[in-house]
Every structure is written in C-alpha cells, then in structure tokens.
Protein backbone atom coordinates (compact mmCIF):
# COMPACT_ATOMS: atom_id res chain seq x y z
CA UNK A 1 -34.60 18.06 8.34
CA UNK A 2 -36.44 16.85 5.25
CA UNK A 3 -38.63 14.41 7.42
CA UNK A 4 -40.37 18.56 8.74
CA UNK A 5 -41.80 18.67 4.73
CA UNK A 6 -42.88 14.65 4.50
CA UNK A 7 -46.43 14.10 4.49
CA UNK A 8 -46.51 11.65 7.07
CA UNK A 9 -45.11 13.84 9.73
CA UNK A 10 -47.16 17.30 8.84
CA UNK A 11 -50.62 14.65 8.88
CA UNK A 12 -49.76 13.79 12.33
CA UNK A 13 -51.23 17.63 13.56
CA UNK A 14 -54.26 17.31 10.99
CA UNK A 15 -56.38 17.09 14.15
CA UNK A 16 -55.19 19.83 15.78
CA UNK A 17 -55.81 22.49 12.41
CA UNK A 18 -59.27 20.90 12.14
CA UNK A 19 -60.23 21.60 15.67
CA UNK A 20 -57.86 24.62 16.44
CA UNK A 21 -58.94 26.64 12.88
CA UNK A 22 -62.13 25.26 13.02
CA UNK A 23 -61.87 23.78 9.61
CA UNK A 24 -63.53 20.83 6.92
CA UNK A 25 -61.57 17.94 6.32
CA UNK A 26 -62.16 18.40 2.61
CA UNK A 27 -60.90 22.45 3.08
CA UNK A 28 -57.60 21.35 4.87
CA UNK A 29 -56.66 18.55 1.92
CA UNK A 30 -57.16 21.62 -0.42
CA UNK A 31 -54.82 23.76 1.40
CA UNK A 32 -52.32 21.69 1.51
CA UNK A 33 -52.51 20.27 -1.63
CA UNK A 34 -52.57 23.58 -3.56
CA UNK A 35 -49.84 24.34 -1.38
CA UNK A 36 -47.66 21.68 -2.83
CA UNK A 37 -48.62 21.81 -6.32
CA UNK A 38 -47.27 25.30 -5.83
CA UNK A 39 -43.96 23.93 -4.22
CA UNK A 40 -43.97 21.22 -7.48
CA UNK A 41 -44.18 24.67 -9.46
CA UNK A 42 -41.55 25.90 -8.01
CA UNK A 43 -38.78 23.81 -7.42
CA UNK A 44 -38.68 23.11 -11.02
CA UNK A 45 -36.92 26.53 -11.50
CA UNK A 46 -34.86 26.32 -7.74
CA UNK A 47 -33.75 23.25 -8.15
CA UNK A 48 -32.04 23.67 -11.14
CA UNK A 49 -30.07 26.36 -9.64
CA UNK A 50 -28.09 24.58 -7.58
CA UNK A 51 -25.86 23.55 -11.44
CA UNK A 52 -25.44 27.12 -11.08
CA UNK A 53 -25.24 28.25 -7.18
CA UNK A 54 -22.28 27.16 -4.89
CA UNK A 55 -23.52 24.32 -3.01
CA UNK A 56 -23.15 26.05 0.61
CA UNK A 57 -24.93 29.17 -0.49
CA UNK A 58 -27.82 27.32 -1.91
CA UNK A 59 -28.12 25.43 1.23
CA UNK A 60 -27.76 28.42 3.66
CA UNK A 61 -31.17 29.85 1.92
CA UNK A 62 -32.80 26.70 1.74
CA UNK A 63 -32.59 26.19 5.49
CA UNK A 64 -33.31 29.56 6.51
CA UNK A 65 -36.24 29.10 4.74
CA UNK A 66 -37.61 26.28 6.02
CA UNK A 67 -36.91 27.53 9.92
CA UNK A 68 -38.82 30.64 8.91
CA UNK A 69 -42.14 28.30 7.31
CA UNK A 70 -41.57 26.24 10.90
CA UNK A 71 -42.37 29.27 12.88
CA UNK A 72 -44.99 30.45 10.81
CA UNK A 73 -46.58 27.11 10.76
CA UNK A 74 -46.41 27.00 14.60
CA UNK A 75 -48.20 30.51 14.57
CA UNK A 76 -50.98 29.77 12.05
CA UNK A 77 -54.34 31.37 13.08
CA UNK A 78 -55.72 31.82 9.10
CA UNK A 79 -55.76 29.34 5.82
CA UNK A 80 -53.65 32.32 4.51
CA UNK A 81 -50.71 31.60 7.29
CA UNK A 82 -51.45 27.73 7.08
CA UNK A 83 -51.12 28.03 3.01
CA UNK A 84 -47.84 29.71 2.92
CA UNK A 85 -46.17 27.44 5.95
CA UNK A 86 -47.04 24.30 4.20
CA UNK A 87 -45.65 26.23 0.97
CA UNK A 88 -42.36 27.12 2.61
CA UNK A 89 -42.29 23.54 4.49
CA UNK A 90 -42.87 20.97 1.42
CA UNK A 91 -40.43 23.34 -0.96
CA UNK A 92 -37.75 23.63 1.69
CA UNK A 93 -38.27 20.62 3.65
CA UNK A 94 -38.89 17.51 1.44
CA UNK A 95 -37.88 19.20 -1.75
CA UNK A 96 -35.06 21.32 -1.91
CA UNK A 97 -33.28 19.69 1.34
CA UNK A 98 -33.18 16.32 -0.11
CA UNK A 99 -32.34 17.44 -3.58
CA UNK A 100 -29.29 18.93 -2.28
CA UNK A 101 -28.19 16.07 -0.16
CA UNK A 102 -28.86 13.72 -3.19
CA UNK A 103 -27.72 15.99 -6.35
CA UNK A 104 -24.72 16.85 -4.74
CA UNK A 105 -23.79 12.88 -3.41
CA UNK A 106 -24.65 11.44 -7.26
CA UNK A 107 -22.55 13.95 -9.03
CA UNK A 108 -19.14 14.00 -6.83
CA UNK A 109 -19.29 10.56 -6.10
CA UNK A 110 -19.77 8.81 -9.80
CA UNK A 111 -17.89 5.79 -8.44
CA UNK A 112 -20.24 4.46 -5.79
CA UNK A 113 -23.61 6.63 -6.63
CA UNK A 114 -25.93 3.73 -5.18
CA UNK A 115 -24.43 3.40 -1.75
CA UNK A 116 -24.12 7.35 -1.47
CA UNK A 117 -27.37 7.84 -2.01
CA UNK A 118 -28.46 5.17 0.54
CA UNK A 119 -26.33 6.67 3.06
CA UNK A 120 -27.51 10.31 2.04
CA UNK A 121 -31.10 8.81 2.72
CA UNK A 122 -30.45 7.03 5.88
CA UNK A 123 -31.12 10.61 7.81
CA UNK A 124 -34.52 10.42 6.02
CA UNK A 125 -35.17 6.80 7.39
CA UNK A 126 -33.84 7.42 10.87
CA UNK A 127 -36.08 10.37 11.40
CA UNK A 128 -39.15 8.20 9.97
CA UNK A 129 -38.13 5.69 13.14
CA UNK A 130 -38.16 8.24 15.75
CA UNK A 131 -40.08 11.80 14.75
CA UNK A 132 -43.77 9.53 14.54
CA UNK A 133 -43.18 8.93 18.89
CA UNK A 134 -41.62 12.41 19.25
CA UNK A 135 -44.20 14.18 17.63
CA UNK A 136 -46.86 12.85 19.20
CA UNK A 137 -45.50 12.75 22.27
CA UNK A 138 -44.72 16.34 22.53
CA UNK A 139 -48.10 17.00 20.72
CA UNK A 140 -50.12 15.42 23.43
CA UNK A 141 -47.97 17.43 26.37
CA UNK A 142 -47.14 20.37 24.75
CA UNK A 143 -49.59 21.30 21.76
CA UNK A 144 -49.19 22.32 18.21
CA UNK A 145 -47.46 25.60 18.16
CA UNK A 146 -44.67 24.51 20.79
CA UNK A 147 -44.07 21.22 19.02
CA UNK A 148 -43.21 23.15 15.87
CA UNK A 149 -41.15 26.29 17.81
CA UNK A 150 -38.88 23.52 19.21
CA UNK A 151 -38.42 21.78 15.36
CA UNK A 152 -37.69 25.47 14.43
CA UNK A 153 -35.11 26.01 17.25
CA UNK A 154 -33.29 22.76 16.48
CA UNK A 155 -32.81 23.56 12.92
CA UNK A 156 -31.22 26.68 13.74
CA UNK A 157 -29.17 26.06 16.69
CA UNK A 158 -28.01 22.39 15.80
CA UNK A 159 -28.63 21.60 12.01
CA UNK A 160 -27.64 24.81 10.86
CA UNK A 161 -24.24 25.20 11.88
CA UNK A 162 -23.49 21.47 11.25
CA UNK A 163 -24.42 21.68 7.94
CA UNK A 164 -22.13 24.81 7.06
CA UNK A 165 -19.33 23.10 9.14
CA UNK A 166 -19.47 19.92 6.73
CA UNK A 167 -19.64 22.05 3.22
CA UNK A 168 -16.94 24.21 4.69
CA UNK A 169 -14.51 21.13 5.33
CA UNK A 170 -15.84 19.63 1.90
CA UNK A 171 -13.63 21.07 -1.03
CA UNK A 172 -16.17 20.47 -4.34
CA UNK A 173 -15.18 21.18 -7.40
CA UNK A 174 -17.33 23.69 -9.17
CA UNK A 175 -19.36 21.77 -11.20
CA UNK A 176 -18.42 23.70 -14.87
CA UNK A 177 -15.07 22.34 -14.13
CA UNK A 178 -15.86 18.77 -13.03
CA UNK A 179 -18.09 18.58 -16.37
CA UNK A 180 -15.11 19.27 -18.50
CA UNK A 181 -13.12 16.54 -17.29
CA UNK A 182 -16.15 13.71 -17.21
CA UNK A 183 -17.01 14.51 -20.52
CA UNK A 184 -12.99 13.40 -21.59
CA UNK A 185 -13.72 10.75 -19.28
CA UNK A 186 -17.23 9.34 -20.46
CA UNK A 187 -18.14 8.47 -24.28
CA UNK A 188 -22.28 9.34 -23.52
CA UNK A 189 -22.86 13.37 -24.52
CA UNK A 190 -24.96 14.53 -21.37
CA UNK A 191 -28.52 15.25 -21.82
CA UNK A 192 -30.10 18.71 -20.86
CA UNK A 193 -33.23 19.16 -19.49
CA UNK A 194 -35.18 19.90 -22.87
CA UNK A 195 -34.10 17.02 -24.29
CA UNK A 196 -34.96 14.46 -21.66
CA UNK A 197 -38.59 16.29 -22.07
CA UNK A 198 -38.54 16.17 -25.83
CA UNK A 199 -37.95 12.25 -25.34
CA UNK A 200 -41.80 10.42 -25.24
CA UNK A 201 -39.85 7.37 -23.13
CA UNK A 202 -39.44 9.17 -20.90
CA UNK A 203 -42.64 10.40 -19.98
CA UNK A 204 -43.39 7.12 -20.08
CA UNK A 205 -41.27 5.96 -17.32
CA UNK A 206 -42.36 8.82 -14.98
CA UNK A 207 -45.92 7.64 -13.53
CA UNK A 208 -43.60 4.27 -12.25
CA UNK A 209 -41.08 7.11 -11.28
CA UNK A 210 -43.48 9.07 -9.10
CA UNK A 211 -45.34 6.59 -7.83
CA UNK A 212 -44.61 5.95 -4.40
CA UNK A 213 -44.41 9.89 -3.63
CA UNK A 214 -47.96 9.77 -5.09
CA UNK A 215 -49.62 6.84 -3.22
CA UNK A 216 -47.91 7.13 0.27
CA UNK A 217 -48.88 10.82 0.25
CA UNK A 218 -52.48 10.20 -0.19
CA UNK A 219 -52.76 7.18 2.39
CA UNK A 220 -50.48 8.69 4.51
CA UNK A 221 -52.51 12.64 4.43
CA UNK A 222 -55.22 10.31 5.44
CA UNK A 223 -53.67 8.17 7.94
CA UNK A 224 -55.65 9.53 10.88
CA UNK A 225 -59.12 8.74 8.99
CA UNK A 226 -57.65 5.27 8.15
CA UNK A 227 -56.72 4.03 11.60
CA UNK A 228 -59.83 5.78 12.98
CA UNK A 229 -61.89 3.82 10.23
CA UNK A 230 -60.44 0.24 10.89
CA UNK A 231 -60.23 0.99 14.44
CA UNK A 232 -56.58 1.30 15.46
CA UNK A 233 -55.31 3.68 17.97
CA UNK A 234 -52.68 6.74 17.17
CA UNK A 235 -49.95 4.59 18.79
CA UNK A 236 -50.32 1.85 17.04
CA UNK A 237 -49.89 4.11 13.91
CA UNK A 238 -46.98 5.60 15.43
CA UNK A 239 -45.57 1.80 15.64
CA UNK A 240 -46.22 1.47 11.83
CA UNK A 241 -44.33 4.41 11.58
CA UNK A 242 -41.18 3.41 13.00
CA UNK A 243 -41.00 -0.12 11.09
CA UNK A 244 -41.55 1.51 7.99
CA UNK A 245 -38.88 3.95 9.32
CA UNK A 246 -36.80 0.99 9.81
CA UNK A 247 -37.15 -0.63 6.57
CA UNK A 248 -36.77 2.04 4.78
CA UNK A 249 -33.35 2.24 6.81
CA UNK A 250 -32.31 -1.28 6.22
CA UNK A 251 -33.22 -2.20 3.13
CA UNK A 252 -31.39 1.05 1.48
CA UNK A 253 -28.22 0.16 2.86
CA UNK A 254 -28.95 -3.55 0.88
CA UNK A 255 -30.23 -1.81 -2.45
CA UNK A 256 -27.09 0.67 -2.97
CA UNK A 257 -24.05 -1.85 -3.47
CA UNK A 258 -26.77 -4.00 -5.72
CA UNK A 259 -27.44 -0.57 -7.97
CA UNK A 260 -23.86 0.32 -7.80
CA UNK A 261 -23.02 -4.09 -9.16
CA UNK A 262 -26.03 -3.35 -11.91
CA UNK A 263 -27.58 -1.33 -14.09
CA UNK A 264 -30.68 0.39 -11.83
CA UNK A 265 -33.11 -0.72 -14.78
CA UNK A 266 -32.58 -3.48 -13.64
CA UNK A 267 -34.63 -3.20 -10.36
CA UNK A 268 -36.52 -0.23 -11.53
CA UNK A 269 -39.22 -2.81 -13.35
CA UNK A 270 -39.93 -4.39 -10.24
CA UNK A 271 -39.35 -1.68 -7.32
CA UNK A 272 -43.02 -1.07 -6.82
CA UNK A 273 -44.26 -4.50 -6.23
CA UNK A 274 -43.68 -4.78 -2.63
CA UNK A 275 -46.12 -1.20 -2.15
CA UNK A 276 -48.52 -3.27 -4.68
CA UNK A 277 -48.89 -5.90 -1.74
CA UNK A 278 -48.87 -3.22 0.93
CA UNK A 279 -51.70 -1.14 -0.46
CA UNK A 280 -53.85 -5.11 -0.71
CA UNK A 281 -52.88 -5.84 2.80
CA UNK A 282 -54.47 -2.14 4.13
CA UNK A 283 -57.61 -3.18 1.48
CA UNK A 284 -58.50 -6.48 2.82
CA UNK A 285 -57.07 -6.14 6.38
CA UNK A 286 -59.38 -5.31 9.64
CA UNK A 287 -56.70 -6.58 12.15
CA UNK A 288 -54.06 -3.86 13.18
CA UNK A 289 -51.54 -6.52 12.10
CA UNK A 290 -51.78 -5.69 8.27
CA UNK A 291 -51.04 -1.82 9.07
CA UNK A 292 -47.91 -3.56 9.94
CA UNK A 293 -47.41 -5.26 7.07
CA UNK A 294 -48.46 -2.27 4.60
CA UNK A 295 -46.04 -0.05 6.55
CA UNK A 296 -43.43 -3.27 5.91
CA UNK A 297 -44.26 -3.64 2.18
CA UNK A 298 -44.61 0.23 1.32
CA UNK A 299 -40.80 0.42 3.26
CA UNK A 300 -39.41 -2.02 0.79
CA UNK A 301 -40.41 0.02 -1.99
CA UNK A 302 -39.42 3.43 -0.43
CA UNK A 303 -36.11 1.78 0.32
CA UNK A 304 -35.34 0.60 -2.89
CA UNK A 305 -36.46 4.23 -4.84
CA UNK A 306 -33.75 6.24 -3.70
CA UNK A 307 -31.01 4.66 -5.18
CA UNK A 308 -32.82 3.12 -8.19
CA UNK A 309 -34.60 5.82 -9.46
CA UNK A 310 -31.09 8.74 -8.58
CA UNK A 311 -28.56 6.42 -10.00
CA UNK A 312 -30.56 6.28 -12.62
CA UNK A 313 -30.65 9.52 -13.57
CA UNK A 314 -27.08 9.90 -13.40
CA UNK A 315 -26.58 6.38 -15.24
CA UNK A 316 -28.26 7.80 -18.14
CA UNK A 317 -28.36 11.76 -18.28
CA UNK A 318 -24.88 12.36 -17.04
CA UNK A 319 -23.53 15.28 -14.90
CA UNK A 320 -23.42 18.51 -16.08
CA UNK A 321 -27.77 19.21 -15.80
CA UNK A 322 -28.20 16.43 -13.15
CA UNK A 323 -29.92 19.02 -10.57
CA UNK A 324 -32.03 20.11 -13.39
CA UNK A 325 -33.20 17.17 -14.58
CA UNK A 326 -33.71 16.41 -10.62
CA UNK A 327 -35.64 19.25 -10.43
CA UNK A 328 -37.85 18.26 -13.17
CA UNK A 329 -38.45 14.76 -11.72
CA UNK A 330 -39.03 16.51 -8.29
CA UNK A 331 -41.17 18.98 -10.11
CA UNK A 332 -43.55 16.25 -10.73
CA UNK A 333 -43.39 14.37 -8.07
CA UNK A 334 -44.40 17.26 -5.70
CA UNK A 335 -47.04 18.04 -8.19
CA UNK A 336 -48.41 14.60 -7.67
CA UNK A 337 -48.26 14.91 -3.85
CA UNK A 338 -50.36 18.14 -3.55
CA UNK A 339 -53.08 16.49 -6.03
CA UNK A 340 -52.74 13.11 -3.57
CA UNK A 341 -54.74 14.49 -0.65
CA UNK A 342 -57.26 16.50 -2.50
CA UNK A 343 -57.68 13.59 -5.02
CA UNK A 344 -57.79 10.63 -2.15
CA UNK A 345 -60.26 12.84 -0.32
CA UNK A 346 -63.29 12.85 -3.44
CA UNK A 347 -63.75 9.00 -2.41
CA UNK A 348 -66.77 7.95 -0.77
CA UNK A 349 -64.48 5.66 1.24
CA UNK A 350 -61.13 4.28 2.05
CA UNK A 351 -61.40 1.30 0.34
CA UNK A 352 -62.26 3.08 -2.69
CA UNK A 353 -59.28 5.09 -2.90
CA UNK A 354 -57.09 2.21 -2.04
CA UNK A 355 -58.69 0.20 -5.37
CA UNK A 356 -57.64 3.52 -6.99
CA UNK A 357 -54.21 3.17 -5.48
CA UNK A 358 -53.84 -0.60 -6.12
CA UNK A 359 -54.87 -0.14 -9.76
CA UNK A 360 -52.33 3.12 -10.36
CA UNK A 361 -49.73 0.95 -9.23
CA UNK A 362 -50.14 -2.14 -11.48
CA UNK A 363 -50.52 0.10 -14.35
CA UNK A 364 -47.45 1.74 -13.80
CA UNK A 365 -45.61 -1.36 -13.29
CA UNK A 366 -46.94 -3.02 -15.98
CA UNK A 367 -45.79 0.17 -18.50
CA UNK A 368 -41.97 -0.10 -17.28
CA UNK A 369 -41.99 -3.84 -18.39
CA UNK A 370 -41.10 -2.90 -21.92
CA UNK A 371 -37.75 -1.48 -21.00
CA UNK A 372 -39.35 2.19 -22.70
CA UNK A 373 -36.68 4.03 -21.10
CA UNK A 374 -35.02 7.51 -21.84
CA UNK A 375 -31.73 6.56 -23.55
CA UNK A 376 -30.04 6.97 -27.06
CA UNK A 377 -30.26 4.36 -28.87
C-alpha cells in the first residue's frame, strides 16, 4: 500500500485537480510539496516510535490512517481537503508503511538483512508494474474520486486484515529484550540518534543518501508536463512505468545476496550512476525510446537503494535506535520530496531542471568517493 503515497502514482491525477479544482500548475506543486515537507516533519518523531510501540499496534494506526487520507483525497473539493489528504497519504503511505515493513525486516533478521529487505521491497516494485495501467485505466472510465474510493476499500477489506493476520502469526521479540542479547553478541556499542547527528560524516553521506527520493520525485511530479513536452502519449508513460516497475523488481532480488556477501559501502559509492545516465538520456532524448531507457537506468538505481542504503544503517548503527535513526533518514528524505516539485517547477524549462538534476547527482556521487562515512574509527 506504500505505492498510494509514491509520487509517481498521486502525479498520475495531476490533471484531474488542475481541471476539477480549477487550479495553477505552480499552486498544486505548492500544495503538495508543503504537504510533504510537513509529512518529513513528522515522521521524524512517528517513526521513531515504532523502538517503542508493539509492531502490530503501530501498524493498525498507520493503516487506518492512510484509508481515512484515501477517502478524503477522493472527496477533495478545497486546497484545504487536498492539503491534508496528500498529508495523511505521503506520511502513511510512502513513509510510515515502508518504514515498518523495512525497520522491522533489518532488525529481526540480522543474518540475511540484504535479501529481506529486497523481498520486503518487492511489494513496492510489483505495484510500480501494475498500479501505472490500473490507475489510468480506471481514471479514464471511472474518474478521480471512484478511483481513489476503490484504493480505500481495498486497503480495508483486503490489506487490512492480512496484515494483522501475518503480525499475529509472527512472534517478535520486544525489541528492549532482543537489544540485550545483540549487544552480548556484537563488539560495536549502538549509536543513538543524537550521535549519528553529532557526526559531520554523516551529513555528508546524506545528499548521496537521499538522492534518488529527491530527483525521481521532481521528474516524476512532472511527468505529465514531460511526456506532453517531448511529445509522448500517457500510455507510453504508463509503459515506462511498468519497466521501471520491473527493474526495480529484478534487480533487488540481485542486489540483496551481493549486500548480504559485502559490506553495502561497497556499492553505496557507485549506486547512483545508473540514474546519472537516466536523467542524460531524458536530457538529450526526443524519441519515446529514451523514456525507456531513463525509466531502465533510474530502476537500477532504485533497485539497488533499498538494500544498500537499510543494510547500511544496520551495518553501522546497530539495533536498539534503528527505527529512529530510520526516521531521521526518512525525515529528510520526505523533506527533500515536498521541496522536489515546488523546486523543479521555478525552471523555465525541462531541460533546465534536468541539468539541475544531472549536476545534483554527480556532486553527490563524487562526495561519497572519499569513503566519509558515519563510523567509529
């Protein structure tokens, strides 16, 4: 249910708002961006809750939250409504959903963290495949507000229940207790939150961190204007969207077992190189063809994050704060996505915000090169 809160899926009924609520381009990136920056805001406190919170509690309100932003996003008929459903959607959605699913997967399952959190992901790449078609299919036949009742309905009468099902037959040991015995176990102290912070590497290590959350979201908030600029059709889009959905699906399941074999640093200097080439192919590219090949590239990169960036975390911080530390990297990251739109949208042009993108990337990958990462020397 976190693909309801990505940015590529919500973009897909930016249309419909304009024309429906009779608004700017320019006012609609605002919403939504201040909307997530919001969301960024606040998941840096909710997130960390779930060191604290039984894991099928925390998950019960998350979900009930988002159904409740679905509906209201299916009923908006103000910026007021539209602001608080895309607050409720990103925070519940792509936030909170996925930091449960990963958080939970990288702390009871120390062995094999990479492939976990490929597999944990692989929901997030399936629904990349197939939600691009079903949305606009049932967009063009049945509209905006029915399109979102019917996400809202599934969530509760399928997702729900499933979810409480699985926790219920999963016996997890509380996590005070499991951070007693791993810290026997392990001969690293576990960082908390304020000292990762206090730490300049890693601030360092962040912009390479939240990158792709930061790019994709701006191109993909704009996707509509892209394909409408180079002169593709919505379908074609939709195409892009599944084979990114599908690379994003394959190439996880490669990257966990080579995380789990390594040390992630050792693919976290190079992870963003594939989106590099992705973002040149949309910048020099006229032919629908190198949509195609962005969509490819940017996959690769996506693919590869997950388990790099999490098993990273848990490589060097340890256990016992993991979801707070996660929430401070999320934090960010959603930050980042709410300026995206907003920022992407001050350009006179496309091209100009993908030379902005291009060059945001390098830098980043050139300041991870240097191995400036957050652990105790």
């Amino acid at each position: 249910m976190g693909n309801l809160g990505q940015t590529f899926f919500i973009s897909l009924f930016n249309k419909d708002l304009i024309g429906n609520l009779l608004l700017e381009k320019d006012s609609l990136s605002l919403v939504y961006s201040v909307a997530t920056l919001i969301s960024g805001f606040t998941i840096f406190f909710v997130g960390a809750k779930i060191d604290d919170i039984e894991v099928k509690k925390f998950t019960t309100i998350v979900i009930l939250g988002l159904i409740a932003s679905c509906l209201l996003f299916a009923n908006s008929s103000s910026l007021i409504m539209l602001f608080f459903s895309y607050l409720g959607i990103r925070l519940c959605g792509q936030g909170l959903m996925t930091h449960i699913a990963v958080t939970t997967l990288m702390r009871y399952i120390p062995q094999h963290r990479g492939k976990a959190v490929s597999l944990s992901l692989q929901g997030m790449a399936f629904g990349e495949m197939i939600m691009p078609a079903i949305a606009v299919n049932v967009l063009k036949n049945y509209g905006h507000t029915t399109s979102w009742h019917s996400y809202a309905i599934f969530a509760l009468a399928i997702v729900f229940p499933l979810l409480l099902w699985l926790l219920k037959k999963t016996d997890l040991v509380p996590v005070h207790e499991m951070s007693e015995k791993t810290e026997q176990a392990s001969e690293t102290k576990d960082w908390s939150r304020s000292q990762v912070m206090a730490d300049w590497r890693f601030w360092l290590i962040l912009p390479a961190i939240i990158g792709p959350a930061f790019l994709i979201t701006g191109i993909f908030f704009h996707q509509t204007l892209l394909v409408d600029g180079k002169g593709w059709s919505m379908e074609w889009l939709s195409y892009g969207l599944m084979l990114y959905g599908l690379i994003h699906f394959l190439g996880a399941i490669v990257t966990g077992p080579l995380v789990d074999a390594s040390h992630p640093r050792v693919y976290m200097r190079w992870y963003l190189l594939p989106l590099i080439l992705g973002m040149v192919c949309l910048y020099v590219g006229e032919h629908k063809v190198w949509l195609l090949a962005f969509m490819f590239l940017a996959g690769m990169t996506v693919a590869s994050s997950g388990p790099v960036i999490n098993s990273f975390y848990a490589e060097v911080f340890g256990n016992t704060h993991l979801g707070a530390i996660r929430a401070l990297v999320s934090a960010t990251m959603i930050i980042s996505t709410g300026i995206a739109p907003y920022l992407f949208s001050l350009f006179d042009t496309i091209q100009t915000f993908l030379m902005f993108a291009i060059g945001y990337g390098v830098f980043a990958m050139l300041v991870i090169q240097k191995q400036l990462l957050a652990e105790k020397q």
